[in-house]
PDBML (XML) file of the C-alpha atoms, coordinates in Angstrom:
<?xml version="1.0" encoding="UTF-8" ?>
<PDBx:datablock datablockName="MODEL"
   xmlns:PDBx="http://pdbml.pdb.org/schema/pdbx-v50.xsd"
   xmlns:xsi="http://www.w3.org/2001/XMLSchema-instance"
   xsi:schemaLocation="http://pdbml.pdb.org/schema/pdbx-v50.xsd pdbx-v50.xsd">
   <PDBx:atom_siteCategory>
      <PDBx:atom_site id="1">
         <PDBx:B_iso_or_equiv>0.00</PDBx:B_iso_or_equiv>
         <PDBx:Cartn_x>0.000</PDBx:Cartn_x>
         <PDBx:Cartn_y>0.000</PDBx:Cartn_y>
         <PDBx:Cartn_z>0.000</PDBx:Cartn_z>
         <PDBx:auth_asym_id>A</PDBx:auth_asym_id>
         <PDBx:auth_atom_id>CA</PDBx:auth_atom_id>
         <PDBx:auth_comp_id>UNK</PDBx:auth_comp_id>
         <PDBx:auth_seq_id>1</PDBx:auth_seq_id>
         <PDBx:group_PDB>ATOM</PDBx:group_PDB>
         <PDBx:label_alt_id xsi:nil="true" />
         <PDBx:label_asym_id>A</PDBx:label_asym_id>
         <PDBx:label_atom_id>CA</PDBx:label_atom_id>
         <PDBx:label_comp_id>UNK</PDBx:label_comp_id>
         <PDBx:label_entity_id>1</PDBx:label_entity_id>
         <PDBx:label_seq_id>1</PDBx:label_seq_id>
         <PDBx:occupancy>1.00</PDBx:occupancy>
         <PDBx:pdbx_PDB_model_num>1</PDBx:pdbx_PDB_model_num>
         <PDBx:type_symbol>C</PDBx:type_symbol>
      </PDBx:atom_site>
      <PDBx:atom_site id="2">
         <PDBx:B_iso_or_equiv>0.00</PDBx:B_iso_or_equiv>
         <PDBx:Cartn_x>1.092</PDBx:Cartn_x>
         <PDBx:Cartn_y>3.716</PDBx:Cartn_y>
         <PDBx:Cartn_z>-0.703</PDBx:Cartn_z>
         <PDBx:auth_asym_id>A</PDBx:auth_asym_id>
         <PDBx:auth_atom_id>CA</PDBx:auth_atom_id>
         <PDBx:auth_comp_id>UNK</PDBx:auth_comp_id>
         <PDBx:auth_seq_id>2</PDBx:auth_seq_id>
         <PDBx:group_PDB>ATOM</PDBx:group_PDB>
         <PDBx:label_alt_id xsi:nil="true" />
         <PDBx:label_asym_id>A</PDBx:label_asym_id>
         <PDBx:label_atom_id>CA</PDBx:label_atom_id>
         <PDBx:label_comp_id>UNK</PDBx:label_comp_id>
         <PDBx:label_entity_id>1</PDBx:label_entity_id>
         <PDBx:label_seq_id>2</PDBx:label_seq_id>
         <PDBx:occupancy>1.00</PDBx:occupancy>
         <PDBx:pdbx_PDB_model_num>1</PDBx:pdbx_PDB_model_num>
         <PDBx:type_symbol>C</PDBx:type_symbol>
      </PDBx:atom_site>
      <PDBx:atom_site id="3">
         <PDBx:B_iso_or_equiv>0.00</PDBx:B_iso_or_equiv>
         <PDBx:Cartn_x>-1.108</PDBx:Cartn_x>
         <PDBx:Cartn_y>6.042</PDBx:Cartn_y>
         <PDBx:Cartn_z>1.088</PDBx:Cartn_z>
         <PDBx:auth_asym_id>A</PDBx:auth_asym_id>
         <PDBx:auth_atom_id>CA</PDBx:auth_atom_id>
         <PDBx:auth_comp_id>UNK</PDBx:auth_comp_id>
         <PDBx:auth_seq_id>3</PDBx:auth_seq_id>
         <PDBx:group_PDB>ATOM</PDBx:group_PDB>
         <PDBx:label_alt_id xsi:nil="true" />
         <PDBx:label_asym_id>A</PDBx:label_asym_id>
         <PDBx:label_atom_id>CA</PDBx:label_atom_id>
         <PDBx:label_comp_id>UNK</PDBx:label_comp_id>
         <PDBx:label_entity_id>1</PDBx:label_entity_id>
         <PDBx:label_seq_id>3</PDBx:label_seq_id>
         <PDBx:occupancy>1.00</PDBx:occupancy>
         <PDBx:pdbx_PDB_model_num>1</PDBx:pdbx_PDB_model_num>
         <PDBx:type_symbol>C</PDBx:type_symbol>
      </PDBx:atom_site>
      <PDBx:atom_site id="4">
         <PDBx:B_iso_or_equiv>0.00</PDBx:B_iso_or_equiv>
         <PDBx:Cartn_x>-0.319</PDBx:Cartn_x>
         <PDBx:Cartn_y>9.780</PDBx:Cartn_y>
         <PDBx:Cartn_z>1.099</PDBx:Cartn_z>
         <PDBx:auth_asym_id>A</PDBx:auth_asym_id>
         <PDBx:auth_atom_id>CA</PDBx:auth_atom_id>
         <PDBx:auth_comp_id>UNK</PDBx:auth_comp_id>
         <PDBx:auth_seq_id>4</PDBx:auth_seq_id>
         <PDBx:group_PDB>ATOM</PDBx:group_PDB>
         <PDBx:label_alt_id xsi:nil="true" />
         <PDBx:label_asym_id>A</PDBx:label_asym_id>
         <PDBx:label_atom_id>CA</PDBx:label_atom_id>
         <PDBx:label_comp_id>UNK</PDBx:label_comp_id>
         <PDBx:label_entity_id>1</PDBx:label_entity_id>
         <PDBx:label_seq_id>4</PDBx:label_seq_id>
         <PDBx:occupancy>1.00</PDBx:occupancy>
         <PDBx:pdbx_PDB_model_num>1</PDBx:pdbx_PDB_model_num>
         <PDBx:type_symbol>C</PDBx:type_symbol>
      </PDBx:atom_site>
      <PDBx:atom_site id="5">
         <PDBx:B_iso_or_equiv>0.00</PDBx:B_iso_or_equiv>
         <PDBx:Cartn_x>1.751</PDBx:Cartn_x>
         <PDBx:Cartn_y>9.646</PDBx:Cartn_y>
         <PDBx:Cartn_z>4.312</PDBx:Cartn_z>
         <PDBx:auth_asym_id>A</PDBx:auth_asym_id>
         <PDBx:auth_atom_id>CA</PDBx:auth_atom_id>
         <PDBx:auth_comp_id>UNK</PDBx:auth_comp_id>
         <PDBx:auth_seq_id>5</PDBx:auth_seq_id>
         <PDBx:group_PDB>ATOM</PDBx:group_PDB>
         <PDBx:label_alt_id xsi:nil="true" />
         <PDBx:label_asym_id>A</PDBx:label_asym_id>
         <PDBx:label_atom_id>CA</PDBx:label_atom_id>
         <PDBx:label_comp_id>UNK</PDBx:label_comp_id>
         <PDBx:label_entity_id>1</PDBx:label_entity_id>
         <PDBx:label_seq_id>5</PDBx:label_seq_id>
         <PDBx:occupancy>1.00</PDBx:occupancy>
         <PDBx:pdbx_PDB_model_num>1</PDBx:pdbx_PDB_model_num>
         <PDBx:type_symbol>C</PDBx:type_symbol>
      </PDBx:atom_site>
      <PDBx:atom_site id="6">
         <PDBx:B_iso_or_equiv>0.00</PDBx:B_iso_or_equiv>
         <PDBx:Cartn_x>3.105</PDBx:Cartn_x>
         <PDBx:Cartn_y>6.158</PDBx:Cartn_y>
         <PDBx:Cartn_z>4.473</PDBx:Cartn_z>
         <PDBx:auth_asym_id>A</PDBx:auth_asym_id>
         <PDBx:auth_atom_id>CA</PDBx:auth_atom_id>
         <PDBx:auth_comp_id>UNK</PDBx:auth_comp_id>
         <PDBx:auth_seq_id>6</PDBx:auth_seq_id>
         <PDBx:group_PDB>ATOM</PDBx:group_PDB>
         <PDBx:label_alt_id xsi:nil="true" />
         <PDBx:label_asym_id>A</PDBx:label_asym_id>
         <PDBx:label_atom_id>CA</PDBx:label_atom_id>
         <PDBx:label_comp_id>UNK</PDBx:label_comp_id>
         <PDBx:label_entity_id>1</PDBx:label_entity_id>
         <PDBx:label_seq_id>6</PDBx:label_seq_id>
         <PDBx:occupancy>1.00</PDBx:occupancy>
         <PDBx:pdbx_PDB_model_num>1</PDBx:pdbx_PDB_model_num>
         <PDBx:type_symbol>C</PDBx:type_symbol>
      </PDBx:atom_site>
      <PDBx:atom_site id="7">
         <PDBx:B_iso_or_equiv>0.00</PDBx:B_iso_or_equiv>
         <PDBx:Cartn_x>4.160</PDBx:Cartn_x>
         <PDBx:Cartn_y>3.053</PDBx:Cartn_y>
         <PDBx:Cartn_z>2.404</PDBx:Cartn_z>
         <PDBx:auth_asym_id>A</PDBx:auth_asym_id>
         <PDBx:auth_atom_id>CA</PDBx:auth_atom_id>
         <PDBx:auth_comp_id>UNK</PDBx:auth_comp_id>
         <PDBx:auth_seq_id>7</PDBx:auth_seq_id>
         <PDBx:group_PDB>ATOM</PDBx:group_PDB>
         <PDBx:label_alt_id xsi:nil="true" />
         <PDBx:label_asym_id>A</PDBx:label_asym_id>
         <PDBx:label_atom_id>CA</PDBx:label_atom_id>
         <PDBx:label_comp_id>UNK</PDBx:label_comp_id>
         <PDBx:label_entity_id>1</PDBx:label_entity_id>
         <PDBx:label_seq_id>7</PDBx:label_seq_id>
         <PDBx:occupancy>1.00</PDBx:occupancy>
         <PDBx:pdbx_PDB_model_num>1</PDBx:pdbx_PDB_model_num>
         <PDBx:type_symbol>C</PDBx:type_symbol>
      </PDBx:atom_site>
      <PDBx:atom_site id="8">
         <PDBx:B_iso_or_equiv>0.00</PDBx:B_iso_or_equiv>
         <PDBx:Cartn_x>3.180</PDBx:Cartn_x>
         <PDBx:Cartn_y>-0.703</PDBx:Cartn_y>
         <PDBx:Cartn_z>3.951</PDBx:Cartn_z>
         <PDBx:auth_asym_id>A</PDBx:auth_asym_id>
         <PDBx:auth_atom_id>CA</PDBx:auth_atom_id>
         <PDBx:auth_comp_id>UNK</PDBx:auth_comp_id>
         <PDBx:auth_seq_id>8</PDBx:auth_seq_id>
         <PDBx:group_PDB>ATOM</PDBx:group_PDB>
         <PDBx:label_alt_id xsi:nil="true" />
         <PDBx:label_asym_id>A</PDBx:label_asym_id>
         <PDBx:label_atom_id>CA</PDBx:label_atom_id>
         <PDBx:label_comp_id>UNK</PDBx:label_comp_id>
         <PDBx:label_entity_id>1</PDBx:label_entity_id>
         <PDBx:label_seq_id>8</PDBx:label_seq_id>
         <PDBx:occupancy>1.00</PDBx:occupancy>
         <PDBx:pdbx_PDB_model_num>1</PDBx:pdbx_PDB_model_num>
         <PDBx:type_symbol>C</PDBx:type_symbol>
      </PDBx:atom_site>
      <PDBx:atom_site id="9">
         <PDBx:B_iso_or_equiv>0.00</PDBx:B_iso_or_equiv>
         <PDBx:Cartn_x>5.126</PDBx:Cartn_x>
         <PDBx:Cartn_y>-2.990</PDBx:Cartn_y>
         <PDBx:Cartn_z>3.525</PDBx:Cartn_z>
         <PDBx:auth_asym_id>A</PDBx:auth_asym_id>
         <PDBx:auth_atom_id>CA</PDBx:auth_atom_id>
         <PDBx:auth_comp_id>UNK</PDBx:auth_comp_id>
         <PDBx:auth_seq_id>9</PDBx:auth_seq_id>
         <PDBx:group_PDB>ATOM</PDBx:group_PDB>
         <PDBx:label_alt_id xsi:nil="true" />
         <PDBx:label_asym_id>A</PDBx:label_asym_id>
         <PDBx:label_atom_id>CA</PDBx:label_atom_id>
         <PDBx:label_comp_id>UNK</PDBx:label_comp_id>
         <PDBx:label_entity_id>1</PDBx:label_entity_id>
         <PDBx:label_seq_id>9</PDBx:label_seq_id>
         <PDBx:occupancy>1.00</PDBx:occupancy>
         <PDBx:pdbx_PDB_model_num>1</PDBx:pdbx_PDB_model_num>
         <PDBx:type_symbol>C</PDBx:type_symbol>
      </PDBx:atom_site>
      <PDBx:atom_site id="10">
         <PDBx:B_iso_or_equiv>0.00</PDBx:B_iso_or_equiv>
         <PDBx:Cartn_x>4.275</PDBx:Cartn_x>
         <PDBx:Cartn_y>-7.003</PDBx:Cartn_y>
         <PDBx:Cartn_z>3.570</PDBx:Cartn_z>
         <PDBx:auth_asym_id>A</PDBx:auth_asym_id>
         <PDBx:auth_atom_id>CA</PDBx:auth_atom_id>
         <PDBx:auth_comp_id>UNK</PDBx:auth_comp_id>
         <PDBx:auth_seq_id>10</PDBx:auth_seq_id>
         <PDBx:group_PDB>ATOM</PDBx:group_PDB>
         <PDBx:label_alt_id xsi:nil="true" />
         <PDBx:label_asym_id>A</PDBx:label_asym_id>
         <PDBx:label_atom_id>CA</PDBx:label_atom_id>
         <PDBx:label_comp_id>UNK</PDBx:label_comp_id>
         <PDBx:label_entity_id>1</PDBx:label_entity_id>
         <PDBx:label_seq_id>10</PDBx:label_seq_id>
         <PDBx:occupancy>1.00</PDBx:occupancy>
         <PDBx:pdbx_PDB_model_num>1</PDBx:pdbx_PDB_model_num>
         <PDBx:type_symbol>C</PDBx:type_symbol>
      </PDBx:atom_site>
      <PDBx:atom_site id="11">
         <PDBx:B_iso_or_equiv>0.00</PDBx:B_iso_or_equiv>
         <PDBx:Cartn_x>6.858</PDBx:Cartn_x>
         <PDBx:Cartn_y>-10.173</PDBx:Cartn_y>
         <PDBx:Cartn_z>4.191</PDBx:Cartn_z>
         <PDBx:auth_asym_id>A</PDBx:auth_asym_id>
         <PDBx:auth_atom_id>CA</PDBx:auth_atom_id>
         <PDBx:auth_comp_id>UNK</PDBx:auth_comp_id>
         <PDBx:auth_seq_id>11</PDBx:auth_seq_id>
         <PDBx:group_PDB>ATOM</PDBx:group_PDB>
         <PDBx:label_alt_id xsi:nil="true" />
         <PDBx:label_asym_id>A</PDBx:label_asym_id>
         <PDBx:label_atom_id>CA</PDBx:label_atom_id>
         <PDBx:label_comp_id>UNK</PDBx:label_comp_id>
         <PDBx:label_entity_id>1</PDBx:label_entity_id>
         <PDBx:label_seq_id>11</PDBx:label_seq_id>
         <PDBx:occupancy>1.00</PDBx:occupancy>
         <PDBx:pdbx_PDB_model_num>1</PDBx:pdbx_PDB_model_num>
         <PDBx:type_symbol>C</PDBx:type_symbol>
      </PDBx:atom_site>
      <PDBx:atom_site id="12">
         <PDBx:B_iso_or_equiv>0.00</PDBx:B_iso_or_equiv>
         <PDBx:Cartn_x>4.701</PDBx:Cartn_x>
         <PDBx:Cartn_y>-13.176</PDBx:Cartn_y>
         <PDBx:Cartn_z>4.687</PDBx:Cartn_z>
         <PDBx:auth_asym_id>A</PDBx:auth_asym_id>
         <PDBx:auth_atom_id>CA</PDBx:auth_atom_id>
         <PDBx:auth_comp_id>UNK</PDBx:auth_comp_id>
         <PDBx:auth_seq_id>12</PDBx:auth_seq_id>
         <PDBx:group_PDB>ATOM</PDBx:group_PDB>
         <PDBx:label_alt_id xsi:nil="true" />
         <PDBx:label_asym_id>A</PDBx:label_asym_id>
         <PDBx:label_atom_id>CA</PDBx:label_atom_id>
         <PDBx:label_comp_id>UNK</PDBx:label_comp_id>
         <PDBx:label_entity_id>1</PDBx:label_entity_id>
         <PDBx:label_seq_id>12</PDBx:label_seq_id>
         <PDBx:occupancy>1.00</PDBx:occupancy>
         <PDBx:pdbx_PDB_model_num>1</PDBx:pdbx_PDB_model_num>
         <PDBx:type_symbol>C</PDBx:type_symbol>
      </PDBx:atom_site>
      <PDBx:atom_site id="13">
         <PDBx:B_iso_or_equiv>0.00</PDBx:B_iso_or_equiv>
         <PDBx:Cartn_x>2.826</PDBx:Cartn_x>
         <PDBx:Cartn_y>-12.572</PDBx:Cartn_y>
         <PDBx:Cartn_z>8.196</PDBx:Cartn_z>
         <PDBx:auth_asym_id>A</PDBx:auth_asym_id>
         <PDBx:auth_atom_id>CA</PDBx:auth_atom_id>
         <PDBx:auth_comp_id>UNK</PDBx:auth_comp_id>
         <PDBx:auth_seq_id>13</PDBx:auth_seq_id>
         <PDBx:group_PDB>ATOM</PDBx:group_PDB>
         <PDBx:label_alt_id xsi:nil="true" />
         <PDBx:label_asym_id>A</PDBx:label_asym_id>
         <PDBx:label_atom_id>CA</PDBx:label_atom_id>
         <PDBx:label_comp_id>UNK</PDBx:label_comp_id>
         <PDBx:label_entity_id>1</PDBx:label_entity_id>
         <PDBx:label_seq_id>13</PDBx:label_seq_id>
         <PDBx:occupancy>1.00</PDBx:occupancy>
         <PDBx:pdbx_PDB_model_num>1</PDBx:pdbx_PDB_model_num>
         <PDBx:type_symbol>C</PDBx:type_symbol>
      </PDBx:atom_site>
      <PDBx:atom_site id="14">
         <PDBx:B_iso_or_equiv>0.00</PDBx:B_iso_or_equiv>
         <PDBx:Cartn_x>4.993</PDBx:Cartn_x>
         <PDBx:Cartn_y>-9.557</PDBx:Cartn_y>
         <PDBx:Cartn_z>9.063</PDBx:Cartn_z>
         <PDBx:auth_asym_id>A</PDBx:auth_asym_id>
         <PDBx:auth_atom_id>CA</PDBx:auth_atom_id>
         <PDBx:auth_comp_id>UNK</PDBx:auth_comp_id>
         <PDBx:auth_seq_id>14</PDBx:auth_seq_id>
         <PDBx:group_PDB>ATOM</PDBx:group_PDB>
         <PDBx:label_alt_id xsi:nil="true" />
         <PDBx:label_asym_id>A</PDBx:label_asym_id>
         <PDBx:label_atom_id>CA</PDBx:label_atom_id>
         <PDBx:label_comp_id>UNK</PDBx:label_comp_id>
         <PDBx:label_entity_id>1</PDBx:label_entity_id>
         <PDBx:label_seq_id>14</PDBx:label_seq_id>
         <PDBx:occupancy>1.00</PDBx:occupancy>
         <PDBx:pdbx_PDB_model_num>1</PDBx:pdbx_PDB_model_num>
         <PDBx:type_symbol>C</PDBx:type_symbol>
      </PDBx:atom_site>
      <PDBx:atom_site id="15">
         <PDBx:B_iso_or_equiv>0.00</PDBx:B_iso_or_equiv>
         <PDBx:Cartn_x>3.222</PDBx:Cartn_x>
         <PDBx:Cartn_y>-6.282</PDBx:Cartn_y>
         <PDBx:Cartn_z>7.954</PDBx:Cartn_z>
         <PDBx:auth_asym_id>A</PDBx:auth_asym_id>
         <PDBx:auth_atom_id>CA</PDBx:auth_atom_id>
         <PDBx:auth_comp_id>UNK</PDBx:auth_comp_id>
         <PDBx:auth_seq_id>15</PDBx:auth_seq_id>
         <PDBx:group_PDB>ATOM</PDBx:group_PDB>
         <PDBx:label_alt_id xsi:nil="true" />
         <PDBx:label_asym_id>A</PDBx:label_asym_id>
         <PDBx:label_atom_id>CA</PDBx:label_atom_id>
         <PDBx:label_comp_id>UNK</PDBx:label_comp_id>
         <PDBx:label_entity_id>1</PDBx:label_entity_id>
         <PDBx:label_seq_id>15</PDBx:label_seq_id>
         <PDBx:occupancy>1.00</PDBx:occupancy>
         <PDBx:pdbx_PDB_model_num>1</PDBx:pdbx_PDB_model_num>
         <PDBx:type_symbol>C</PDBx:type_symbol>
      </PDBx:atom_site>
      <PDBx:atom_site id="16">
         <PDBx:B_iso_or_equiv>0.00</PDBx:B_iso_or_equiv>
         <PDBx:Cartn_x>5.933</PDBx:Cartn_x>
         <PDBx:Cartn_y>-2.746</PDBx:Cartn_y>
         <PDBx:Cartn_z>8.092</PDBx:Cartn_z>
         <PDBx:auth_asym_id>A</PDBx:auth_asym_id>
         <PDBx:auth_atom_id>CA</PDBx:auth_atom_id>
         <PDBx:auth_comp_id>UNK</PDBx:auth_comp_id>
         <PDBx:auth_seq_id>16</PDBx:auth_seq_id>
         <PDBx:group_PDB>ATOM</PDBx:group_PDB>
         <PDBx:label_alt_id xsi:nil="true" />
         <PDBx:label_asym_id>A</PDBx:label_asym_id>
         <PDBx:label_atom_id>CA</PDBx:label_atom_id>
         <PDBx:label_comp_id>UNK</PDBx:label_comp_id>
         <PDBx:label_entity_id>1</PDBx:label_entity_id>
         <PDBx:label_seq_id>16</PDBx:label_seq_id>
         <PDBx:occupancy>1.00</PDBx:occupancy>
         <PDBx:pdbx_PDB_model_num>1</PDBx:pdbx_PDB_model_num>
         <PDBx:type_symbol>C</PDBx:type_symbol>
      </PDBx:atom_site>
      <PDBx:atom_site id="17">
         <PDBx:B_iso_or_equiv>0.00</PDBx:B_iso_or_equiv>
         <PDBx:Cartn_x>4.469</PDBx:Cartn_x>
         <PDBx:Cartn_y>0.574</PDBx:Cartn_y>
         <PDBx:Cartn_z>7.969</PDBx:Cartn_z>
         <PDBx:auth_asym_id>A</PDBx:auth_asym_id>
         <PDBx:auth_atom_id>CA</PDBx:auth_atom_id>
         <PDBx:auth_comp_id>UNK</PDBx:auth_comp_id>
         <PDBx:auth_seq_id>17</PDBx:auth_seq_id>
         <PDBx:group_PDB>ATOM</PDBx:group_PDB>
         <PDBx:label_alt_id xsi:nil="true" />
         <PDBx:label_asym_id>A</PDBx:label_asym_id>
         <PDBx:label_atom_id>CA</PDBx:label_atom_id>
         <PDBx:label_comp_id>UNK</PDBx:label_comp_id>
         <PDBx:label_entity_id>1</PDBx:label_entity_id>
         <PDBx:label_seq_id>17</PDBx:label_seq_id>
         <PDBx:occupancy>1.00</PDBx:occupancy>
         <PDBx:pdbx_PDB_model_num>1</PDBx:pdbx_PDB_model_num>
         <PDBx:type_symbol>C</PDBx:type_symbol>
      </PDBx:atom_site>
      <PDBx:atom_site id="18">
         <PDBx:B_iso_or_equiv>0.00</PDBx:B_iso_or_equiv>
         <PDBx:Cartn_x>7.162</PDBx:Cartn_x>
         <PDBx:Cartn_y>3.221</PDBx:Cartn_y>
         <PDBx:Cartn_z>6.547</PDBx:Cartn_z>
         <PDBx:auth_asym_id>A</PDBx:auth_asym_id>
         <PDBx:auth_atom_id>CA</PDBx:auth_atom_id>
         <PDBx:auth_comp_id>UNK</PDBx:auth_comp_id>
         <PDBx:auth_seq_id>18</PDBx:auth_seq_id>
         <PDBx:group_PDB>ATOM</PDBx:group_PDB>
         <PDBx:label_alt_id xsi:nil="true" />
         <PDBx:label_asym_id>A</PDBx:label_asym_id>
         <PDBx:label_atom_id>CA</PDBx:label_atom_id>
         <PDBx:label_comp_id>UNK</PDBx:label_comp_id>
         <PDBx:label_entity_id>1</PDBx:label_entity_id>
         <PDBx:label_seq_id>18</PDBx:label_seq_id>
         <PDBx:occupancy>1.00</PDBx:occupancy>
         <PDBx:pdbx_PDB_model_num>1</PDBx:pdbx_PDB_model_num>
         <PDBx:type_symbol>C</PDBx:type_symbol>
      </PDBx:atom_site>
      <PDBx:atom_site id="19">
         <PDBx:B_iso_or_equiv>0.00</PDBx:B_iso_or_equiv>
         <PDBx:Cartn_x>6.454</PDBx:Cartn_x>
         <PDBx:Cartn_y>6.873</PDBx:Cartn_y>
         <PDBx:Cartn_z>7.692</PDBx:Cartn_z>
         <PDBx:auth_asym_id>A</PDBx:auth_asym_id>
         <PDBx:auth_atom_id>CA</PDBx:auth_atom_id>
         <PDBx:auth_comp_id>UNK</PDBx:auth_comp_id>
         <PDBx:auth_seq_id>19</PDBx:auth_seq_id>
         <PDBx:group_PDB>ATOM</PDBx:group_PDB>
         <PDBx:label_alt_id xsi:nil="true" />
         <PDBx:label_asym_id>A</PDBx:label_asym_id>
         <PDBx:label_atom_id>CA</PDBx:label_atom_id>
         <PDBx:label_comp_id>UNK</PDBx:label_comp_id>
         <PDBx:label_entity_id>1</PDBx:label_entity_id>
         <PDBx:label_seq_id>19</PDBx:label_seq_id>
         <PDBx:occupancy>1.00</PDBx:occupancy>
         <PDBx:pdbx_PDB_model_num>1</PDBx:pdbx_PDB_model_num>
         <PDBx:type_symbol>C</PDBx:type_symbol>
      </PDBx:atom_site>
      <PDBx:atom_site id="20">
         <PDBx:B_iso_or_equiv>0.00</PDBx:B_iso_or_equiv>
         <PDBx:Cartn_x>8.522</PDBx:Cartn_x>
         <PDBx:Cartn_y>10.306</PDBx:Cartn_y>
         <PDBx:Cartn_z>7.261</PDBx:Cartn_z>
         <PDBx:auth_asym_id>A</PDBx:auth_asym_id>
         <PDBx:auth_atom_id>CA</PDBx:auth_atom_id>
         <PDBx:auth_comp_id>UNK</PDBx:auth_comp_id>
         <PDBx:auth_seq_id>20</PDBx:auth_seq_id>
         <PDBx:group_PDB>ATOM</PDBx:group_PDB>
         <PDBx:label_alt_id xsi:nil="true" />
         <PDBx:label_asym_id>A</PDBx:label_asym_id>
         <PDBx:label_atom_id>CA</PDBx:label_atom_id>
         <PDBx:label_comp_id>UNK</PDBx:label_comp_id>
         <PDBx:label_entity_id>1</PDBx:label_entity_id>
         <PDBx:label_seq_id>20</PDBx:label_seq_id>
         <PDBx:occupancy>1.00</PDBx:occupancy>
         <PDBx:pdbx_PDB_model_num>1</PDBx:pdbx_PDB_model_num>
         <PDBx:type_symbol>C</PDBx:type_symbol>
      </PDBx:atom_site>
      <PDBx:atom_site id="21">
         <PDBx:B_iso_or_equiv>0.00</PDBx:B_iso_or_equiv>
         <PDBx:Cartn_x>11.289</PDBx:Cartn_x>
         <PDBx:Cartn_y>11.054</PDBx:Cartn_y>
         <PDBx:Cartn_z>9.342</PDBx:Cartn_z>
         <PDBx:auth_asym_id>A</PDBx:auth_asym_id>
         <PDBx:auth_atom_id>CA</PDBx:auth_atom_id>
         <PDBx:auth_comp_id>UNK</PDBx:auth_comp_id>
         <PDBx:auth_seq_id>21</PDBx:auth_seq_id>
         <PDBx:group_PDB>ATOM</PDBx:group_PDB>
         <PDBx:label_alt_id xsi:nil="true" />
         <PDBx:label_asym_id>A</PDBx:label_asym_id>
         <PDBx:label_atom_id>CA</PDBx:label_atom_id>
         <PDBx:label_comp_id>UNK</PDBx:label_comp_id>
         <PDBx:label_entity_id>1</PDBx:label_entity_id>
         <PDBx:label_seq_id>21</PDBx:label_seq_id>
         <PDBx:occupancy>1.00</PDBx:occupancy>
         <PDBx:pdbx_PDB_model_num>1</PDBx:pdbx_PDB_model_num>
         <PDBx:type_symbol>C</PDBx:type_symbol>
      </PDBx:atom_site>
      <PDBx:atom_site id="22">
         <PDBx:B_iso_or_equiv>0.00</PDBx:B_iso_or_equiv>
         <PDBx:Cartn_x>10.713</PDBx:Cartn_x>
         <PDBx:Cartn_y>13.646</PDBx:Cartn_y>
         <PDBx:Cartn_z>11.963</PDBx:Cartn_z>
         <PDBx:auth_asym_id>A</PDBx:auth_asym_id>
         <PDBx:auth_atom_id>CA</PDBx:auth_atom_id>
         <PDBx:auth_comp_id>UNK</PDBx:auth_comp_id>
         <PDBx:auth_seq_id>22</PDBx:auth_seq_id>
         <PDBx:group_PDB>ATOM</PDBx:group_PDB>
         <PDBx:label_alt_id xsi:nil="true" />
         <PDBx:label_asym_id>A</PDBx:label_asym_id>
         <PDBx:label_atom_id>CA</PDBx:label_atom_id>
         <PDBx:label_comp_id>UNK</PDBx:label_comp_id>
         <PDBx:label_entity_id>1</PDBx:label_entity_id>
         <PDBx:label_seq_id>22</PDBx:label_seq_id>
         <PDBx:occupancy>1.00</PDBx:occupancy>
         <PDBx:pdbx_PDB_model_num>1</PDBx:pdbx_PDB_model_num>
         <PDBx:type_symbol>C</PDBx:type_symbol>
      </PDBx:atom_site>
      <PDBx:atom_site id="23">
         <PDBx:B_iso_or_equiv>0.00</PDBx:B_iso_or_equiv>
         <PDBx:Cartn_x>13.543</PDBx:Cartn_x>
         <PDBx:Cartn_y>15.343</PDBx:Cartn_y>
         <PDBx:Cartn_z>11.384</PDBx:Cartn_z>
         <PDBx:auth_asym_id>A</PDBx:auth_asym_id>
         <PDBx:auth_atom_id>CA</PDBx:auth_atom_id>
         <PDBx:auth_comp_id>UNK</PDBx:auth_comp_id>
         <PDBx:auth_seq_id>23</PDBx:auth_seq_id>
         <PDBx:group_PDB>ATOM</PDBx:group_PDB>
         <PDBx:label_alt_id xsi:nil="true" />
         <PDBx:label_asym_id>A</PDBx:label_asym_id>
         <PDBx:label_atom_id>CA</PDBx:label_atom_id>
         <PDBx:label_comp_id>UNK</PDBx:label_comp_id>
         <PDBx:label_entity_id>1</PDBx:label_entity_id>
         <PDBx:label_seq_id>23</PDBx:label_seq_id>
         <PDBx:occupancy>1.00</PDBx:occupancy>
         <PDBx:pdbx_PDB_model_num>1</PDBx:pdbx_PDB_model_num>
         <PDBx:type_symbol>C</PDBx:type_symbol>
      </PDBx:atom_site>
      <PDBx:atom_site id="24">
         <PDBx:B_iso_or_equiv>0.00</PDBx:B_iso_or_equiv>
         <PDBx:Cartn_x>12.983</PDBx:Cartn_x>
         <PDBx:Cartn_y>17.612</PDBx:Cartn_y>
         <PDBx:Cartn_z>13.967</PDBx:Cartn_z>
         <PDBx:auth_asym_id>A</PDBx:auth_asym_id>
         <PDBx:auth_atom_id>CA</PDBx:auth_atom_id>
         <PDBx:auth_comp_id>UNK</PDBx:auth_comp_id>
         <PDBx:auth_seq_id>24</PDBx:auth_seq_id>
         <PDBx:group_PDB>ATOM</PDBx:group_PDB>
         <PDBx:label_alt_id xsi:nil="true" />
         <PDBx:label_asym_id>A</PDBx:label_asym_id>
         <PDBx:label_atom_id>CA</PDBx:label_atom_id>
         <PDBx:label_comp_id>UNK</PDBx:label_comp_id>
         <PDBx:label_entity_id>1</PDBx:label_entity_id>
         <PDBx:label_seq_id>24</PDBx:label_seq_id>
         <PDBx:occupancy>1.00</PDBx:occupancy>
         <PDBx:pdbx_PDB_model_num>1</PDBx:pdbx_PDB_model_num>
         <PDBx:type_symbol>C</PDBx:type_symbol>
      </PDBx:atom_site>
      <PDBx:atom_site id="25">
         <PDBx:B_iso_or_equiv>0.00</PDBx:B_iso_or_equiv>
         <PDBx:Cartn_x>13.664</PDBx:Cartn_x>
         <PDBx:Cartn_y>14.686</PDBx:Cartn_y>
         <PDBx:Cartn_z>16.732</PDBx:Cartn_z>
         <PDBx:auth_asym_id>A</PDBx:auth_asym_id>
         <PDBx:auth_atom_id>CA</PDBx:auth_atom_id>
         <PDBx:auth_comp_id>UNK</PDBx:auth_comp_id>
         <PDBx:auth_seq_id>25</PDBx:auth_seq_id>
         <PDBx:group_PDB>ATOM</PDBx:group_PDB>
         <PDBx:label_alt_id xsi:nil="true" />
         <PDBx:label_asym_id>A</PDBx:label_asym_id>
         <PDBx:label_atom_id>CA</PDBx:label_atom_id>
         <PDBx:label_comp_id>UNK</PDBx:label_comp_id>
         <PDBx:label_entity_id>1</PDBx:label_entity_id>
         <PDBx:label_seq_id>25</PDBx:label_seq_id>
         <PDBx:occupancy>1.00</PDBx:occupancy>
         <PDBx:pdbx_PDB_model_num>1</PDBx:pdbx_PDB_model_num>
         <PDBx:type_symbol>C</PDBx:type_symbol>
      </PDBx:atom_site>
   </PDBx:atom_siteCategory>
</PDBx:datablock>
């Protein structure tokens, strides 16, 4: 999945959701 503020991202039963950095922190 792309959405409009993160990417998902699927291995086999393990689901990873990829969001922007803060780069503030």
């Amino acid at each position: 999945t792309i959405a409009p503020d993160h990417i998902v991202m699927s291995h086999g039963t393990t689901t990873t959701v990829l969001t922007f950095p803060d780069t503030k922190n």
